[in-house]
Structure formats: C-alpha cells, structure tokens
Protein backbone atom coordinates (compact mmCIF):
# COMPACT_ATOMS: atom_id res chain seq x y z
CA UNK A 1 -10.24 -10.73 16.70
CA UNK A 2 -8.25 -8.23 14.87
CA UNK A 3 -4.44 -8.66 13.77
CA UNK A 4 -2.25 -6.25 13.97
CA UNK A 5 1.41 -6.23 12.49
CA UNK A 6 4.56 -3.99 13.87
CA UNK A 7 6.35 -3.72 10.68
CA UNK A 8 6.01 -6.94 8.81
CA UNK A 9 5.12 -9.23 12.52
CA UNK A 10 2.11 -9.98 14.01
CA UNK A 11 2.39 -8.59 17.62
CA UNK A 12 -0.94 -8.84 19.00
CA UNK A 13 -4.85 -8.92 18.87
CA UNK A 14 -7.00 -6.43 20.52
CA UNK A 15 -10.80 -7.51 20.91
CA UNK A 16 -12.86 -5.13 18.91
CA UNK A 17 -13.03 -2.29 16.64
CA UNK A 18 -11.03 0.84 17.15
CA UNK A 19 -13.62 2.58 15.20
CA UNK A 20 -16.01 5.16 17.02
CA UNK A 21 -19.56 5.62 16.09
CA UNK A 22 -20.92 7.85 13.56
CA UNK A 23 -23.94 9.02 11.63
CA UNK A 24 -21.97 9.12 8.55
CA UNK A 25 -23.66 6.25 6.49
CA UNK A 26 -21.22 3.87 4.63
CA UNK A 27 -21.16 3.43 1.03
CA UNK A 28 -23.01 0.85 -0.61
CA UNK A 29 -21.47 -2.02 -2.89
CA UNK A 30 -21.36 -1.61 -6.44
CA UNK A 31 -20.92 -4.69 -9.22
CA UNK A 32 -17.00 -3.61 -9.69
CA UNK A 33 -16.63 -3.57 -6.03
CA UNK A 34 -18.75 -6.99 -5.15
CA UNK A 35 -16.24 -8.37 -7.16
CA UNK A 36 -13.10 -6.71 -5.43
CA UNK A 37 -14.49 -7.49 -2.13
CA UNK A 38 -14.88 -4.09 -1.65
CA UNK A 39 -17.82 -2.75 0.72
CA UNK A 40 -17.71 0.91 -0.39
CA UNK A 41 -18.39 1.44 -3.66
CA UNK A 42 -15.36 1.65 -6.01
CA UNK A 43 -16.69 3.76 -9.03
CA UNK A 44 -17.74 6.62 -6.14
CA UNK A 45 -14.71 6.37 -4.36
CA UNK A 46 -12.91 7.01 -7.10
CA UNK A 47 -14.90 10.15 -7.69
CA UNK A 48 -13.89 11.48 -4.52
CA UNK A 49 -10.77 10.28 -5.11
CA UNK A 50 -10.12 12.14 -8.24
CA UNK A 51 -11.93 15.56 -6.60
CA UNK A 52 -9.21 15.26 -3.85
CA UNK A 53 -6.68 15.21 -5.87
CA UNK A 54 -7.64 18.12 -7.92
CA UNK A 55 -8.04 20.21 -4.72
CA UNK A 56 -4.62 22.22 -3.98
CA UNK A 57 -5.72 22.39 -0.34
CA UNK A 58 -5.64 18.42 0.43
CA UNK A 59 -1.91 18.47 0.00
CA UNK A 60 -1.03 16.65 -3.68
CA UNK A 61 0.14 18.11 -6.76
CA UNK A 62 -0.56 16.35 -10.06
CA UNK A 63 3.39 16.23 -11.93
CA UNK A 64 2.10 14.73 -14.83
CA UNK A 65 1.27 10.85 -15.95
CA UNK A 66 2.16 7.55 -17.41
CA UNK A 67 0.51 6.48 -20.89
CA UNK A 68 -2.34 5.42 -20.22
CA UNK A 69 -3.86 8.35 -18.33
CA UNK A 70 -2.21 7.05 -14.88
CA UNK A 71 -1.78 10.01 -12.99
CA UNK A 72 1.31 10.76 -11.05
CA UNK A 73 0.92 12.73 -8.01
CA UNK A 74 3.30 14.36 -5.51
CA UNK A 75 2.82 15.64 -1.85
CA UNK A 76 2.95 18.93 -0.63
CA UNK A 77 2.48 17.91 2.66
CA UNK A 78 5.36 14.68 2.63
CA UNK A 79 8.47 15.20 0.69
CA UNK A 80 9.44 12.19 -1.14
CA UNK A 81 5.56 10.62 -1.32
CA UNK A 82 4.52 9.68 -4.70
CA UNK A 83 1.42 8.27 -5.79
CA UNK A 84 -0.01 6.89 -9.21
CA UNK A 85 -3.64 6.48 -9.54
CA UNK A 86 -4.54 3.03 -11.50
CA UNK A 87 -1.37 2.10 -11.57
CA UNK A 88 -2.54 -1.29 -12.18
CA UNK A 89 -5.32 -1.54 -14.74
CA UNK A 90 -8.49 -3.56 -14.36
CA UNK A 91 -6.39 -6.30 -16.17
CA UNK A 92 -3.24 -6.68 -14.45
CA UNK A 93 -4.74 -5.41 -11.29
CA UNK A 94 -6.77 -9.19 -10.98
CA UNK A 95 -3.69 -10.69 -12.67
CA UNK A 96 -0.93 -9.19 -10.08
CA UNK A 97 -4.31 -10.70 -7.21
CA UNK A 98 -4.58 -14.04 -8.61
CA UNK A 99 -0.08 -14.39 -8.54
CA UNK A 100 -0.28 -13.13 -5.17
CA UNK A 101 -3.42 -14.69 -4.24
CA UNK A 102 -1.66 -18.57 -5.38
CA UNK A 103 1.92 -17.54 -3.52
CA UNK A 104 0.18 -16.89 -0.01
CA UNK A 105 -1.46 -20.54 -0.41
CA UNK A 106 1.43 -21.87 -0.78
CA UNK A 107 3.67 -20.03 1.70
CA UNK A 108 0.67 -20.88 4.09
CA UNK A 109 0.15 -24.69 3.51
CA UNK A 110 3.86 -25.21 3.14
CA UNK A 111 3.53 -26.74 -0.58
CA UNK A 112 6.53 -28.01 -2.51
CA UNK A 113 8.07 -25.39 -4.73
CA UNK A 114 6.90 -22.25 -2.98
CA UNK A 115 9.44 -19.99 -3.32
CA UNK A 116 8.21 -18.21 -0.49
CA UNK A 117 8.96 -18.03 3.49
CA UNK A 118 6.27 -16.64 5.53
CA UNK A 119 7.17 -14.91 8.69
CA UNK A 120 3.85 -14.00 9.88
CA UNK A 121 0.32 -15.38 9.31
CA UNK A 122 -1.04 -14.34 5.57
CA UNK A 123 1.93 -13.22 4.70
CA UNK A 124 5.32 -14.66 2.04
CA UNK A 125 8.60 -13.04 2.15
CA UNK A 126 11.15 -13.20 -1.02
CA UNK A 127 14.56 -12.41 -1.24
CA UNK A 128 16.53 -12.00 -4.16
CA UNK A 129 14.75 -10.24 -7.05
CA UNK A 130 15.91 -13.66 -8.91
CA UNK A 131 13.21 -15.59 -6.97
CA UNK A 132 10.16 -13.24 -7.49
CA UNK A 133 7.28 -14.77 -9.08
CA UNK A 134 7.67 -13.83 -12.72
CA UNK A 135 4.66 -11.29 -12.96
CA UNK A 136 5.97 -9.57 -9.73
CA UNK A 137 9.20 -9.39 -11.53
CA UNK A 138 7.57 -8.33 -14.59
CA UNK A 139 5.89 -5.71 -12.60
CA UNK A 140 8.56 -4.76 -10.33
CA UNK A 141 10.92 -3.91 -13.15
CA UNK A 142 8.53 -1.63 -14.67
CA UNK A 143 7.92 0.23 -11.56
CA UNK A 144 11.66 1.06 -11.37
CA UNK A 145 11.83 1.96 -14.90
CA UNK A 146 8.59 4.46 -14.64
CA UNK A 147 9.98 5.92 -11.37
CA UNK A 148 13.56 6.53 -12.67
CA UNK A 149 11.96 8.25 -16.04
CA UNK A 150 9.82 10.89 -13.40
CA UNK A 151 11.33 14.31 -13.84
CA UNK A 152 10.58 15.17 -9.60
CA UNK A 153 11.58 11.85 -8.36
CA UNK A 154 15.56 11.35 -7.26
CA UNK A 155 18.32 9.20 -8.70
CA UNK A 156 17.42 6.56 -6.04
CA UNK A 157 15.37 4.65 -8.31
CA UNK A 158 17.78 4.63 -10.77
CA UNK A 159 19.83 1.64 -8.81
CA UNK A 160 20.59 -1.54 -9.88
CA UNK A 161 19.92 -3.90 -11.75
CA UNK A 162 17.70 -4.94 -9.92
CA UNK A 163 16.20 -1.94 -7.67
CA UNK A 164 14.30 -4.33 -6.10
CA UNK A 165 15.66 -7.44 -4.40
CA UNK A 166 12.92 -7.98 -1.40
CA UNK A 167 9.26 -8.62 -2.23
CA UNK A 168 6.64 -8.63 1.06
CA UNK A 169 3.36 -10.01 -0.23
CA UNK A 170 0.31 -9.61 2.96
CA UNK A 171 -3.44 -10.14 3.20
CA UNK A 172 -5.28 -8.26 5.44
CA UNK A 173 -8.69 -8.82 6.35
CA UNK A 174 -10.98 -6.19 8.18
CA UNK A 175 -9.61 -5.04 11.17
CA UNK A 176 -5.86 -6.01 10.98
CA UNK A 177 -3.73 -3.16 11.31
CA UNK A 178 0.22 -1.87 10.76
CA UNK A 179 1.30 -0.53 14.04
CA UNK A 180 3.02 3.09 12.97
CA UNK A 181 6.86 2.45 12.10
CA UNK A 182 9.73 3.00 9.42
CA UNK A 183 11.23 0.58 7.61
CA UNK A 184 14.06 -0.95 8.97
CA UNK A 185 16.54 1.94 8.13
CA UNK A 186 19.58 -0.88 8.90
CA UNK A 187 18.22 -3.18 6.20
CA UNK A 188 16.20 -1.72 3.51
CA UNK A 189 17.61 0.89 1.27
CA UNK A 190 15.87 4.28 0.67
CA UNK A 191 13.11 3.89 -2.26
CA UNK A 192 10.20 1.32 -1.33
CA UNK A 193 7.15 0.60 -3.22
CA UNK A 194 3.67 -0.35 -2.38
CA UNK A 195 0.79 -1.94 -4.87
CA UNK A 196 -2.35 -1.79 -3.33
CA UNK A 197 -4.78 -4.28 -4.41
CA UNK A 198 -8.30 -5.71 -3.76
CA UNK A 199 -9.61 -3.31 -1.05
CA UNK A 200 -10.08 0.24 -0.17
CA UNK A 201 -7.54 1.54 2.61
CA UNK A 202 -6.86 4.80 4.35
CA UNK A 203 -2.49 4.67 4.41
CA UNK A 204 -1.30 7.42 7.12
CA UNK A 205 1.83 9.18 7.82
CA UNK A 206 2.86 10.98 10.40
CA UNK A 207 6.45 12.50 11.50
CA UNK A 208 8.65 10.33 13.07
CA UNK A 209 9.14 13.21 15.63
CA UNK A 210 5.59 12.26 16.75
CA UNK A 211 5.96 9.11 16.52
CA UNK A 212 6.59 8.27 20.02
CA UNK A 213 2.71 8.86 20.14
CA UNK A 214 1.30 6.44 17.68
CA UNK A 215 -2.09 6.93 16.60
CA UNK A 216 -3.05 10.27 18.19
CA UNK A 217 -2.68 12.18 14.93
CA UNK A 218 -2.48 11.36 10.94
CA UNK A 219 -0.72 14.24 9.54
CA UNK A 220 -1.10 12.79 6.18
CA UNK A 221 -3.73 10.50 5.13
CA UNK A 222 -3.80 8.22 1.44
CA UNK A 223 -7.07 6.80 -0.05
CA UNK A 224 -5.48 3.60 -1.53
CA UNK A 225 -8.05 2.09 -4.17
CA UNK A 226 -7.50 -1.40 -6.01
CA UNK A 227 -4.31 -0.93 -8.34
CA UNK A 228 -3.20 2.62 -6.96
CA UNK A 229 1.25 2.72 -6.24
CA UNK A 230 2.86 4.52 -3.51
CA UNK A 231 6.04 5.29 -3.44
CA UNK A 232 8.40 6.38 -0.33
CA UNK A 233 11.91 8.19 -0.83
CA UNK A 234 14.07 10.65 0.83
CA UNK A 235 11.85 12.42 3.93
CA UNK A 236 9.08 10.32 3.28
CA UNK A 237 11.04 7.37 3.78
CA UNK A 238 13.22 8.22 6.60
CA UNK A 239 11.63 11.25 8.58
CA UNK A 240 7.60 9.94 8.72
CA UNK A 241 6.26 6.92 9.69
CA UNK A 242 3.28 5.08 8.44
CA UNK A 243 0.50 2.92 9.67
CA UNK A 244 -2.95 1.09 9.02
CA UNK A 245 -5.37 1.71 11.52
CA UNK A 246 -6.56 -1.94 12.92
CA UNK A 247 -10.41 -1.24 12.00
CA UNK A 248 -13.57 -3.00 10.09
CA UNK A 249 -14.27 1.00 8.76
CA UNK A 250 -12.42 4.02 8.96
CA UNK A 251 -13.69 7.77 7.99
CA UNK A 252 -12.14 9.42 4.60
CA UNK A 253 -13.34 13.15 3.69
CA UNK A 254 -16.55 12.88 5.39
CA UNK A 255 -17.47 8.98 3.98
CA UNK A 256 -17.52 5.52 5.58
CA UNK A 257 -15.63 2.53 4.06
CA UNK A 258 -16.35 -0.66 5.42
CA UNK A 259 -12.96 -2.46 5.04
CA UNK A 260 -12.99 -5.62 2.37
CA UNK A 261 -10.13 -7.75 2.09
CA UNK A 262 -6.80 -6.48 0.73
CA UNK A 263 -3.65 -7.88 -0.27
CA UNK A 264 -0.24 -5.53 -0.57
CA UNK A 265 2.67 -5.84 -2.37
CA UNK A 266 6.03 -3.97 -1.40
CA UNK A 267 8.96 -3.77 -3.08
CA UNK A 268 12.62 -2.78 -1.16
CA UNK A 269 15.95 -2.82 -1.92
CA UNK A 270 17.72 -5.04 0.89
CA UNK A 271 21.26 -3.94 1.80
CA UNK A 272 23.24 -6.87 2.42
C-alpha cells in the first residue's frame, strides 16, 4: 500500500503504482548507491544530473557556488527556486541520515527525551529552533548564512536569529507521495528549505493557477540526489505548488529510477 501525505498528513492509501509501463530499462545499483538504498545508480545519475544542468534549455542557470565546488543553481522556469548540488557532502550527508534516522525512532516508539512530536506516521515535528537536534541546528544555521551571502537570492533569508524555527523530518518509502500543495501561507513565513537525503526523487512544481488539477501536468520537474538543497522564496514559494508523485519509479530525461528509501528535512520559519 502506498502513503500519501497532503502537506505534512497522511490522507490516504491508494492500492498500487501510479506508474505506467515502459520499455525504458531502469538503472542498475552501483556500490555508492547499495549503500544509500538507492536502486538507480548514483554516480550515473549524477552524470545526467550535471549534463542537465549545463543545458540552457532545461530551465536552470548556474549563479555561481559554495567552497567546495557546490554548485548553486537558479530557475528560469520558477522564480525564487534555488538549488545546490551536494550540498551535503558524502560526510555530513550520512551524518545529517544517521541524526535524522535516531529522531524518527524515537518520535515513533514514543522514547523518553525525544524532543520530537510526530503528527503523521514516519514523520517528527520540532518547534522552536532551540529544540532542534544539534547537527540540524548546526546545519540549519549554515544554510541561512550561505543563502543570505547569495548575490540573486532576496533579503528573506537574512531574518532572524534564527531563520529557522520549524524543522519537519519524514521518511518515505517507495510509493508514498506529497499530494500537490503550498505551504501553509497563514503559518510559515516565505523562505523554506529542503535537504534531500538517502534516495533519488523527481520534486515537481506546477502553478498554483493549475493547481486545481493536481497531477495532470509538472511544469517544472527537480532530480533530487542524496545531499542536494532546495530552496523556495518569493513566486516559488507562494505562486507554484509542489508535489511527490506516490510511485515505486518515476521517468527523469528519458531514465527509470526505481524509488529507494528517502528521508527529508525542511526547514520554515513559523509565524507565531
């Protein structure tokens, strides 16, 4: 049975695969992906990855990078989308997987001390940047800092202390899904992160205009690999709205990824 969650809630099941068939063969598992979970292989997604990225006609525009080599990319297609490649390296990527990894235990089995409430299943909730597990804080601060130093990003990440008081940690497994929505616009502020990790993932967008449709049409699509940041401000916050599709393997410029299983991380600022 496949999960799939309206926002941050689990609002249903549906019994099988959304996926159609193809004679597109999927990739095969390499050593770095075996032990990612990954089913398509990481080191020739990436490739693709990187020859997307390059192309001016798939929509992104490369603004610079971080040290490090991390580049920072911008839409042409979605004002306000950002996206760093490897934002995470191969290091803090299974670091940032093992904190999250030992908070949804907890939140799930209810232990003492877990300063965590989960309002769905596979899933912990914080709020107050004050309770964040220490790495995520670590992190967290670090993402506002980079953000706030990009010379095509706006003065929204510049907030705070803290610009982040709301951490949503979820697992996902293959076939649970993200019904296509914006964040509540009553109680998160504009600016919101995501850290990908574990998994391959296809993220679309679409314009909220269309989003009375859900599903018939990604106007936008993201190859997320393990480590990769998104980043959501101004139109891309407000004016599109984004979803998972609830499938065991999606299509991605003319490849098959069988889905492995991923955890997220996203970051908000919570207006009181």
């Amino acid at each position: 049975m496949e999960r799939v969650l309206e926002g941050e809630s689990v609002v249903g099941t549906v019994s099988d695969s959304t996926s159609e068939t193809s004679d597109l063969a999927p990739l095969q598992p390499d050593s770095v992906s075996a032990e990612l979970g990954l089913s398509a292989g990481l080191s020739e997604l990436r490739d693709l990855q990187t020859a997307d990225d390059s192309d001016p006609g798939t929509g992104w525009a490369a603004v610079g990078s971080l040290h490090g080599g991390r580049q920072i990319l911008q839409s042409t297609v979605v004002p306000g989308l950002t996206v760093i490649r490897r934002y995470l390296n191969d290091e803090h990527h299974h670091a940032l997987l093992d904190c999250a990894d030992a908070v949804l235990y907890s939140a799930a089995h209810g232990l003492a001390g877990a300063a965590a409430e989960g309002t769905a299943p596979n899933q912990a909730v914080f709020l107050g940047s004050d309770g964040f597990p220490p790495l995520v804080s670590t992190v967290a601060t670090e993402v506002a800092r980079d953000l706030a130093g990009l010379e095509h990003t706006s003065a929204v990440w510049r907030r705070g202390p803290p610009a982040f008081n709301h951490l949503l940690i979820n697992e996902y497994y293959p076939g649970d899904g993200i019904l296509e929505h914006v964040d509540i616009p009553h109680r998160f502020a504009d600016g919101i992160v995501g850290l990908s990790l574990a998994s391959a993932i296809v993220f679309r967008l679409s314009p909220v205009a269309e989003s009375d449709f859900p599903g018939t049409r990604a106007t936008a699509e993201v190859l997320l690999l393990p480590g990769d940041l998104y980043a959501l401000e101004g139109d891309a916050r407000w004016k599109w709205a984004h979803r998972i599709d609830p499938v065991d393997r999606e299509e991605w410029q003319g490849v098959l990824i069988d889905r492995g299983r991923r955890v997220s991380l996203t970051l908000r600022g919570l207006l009181f």
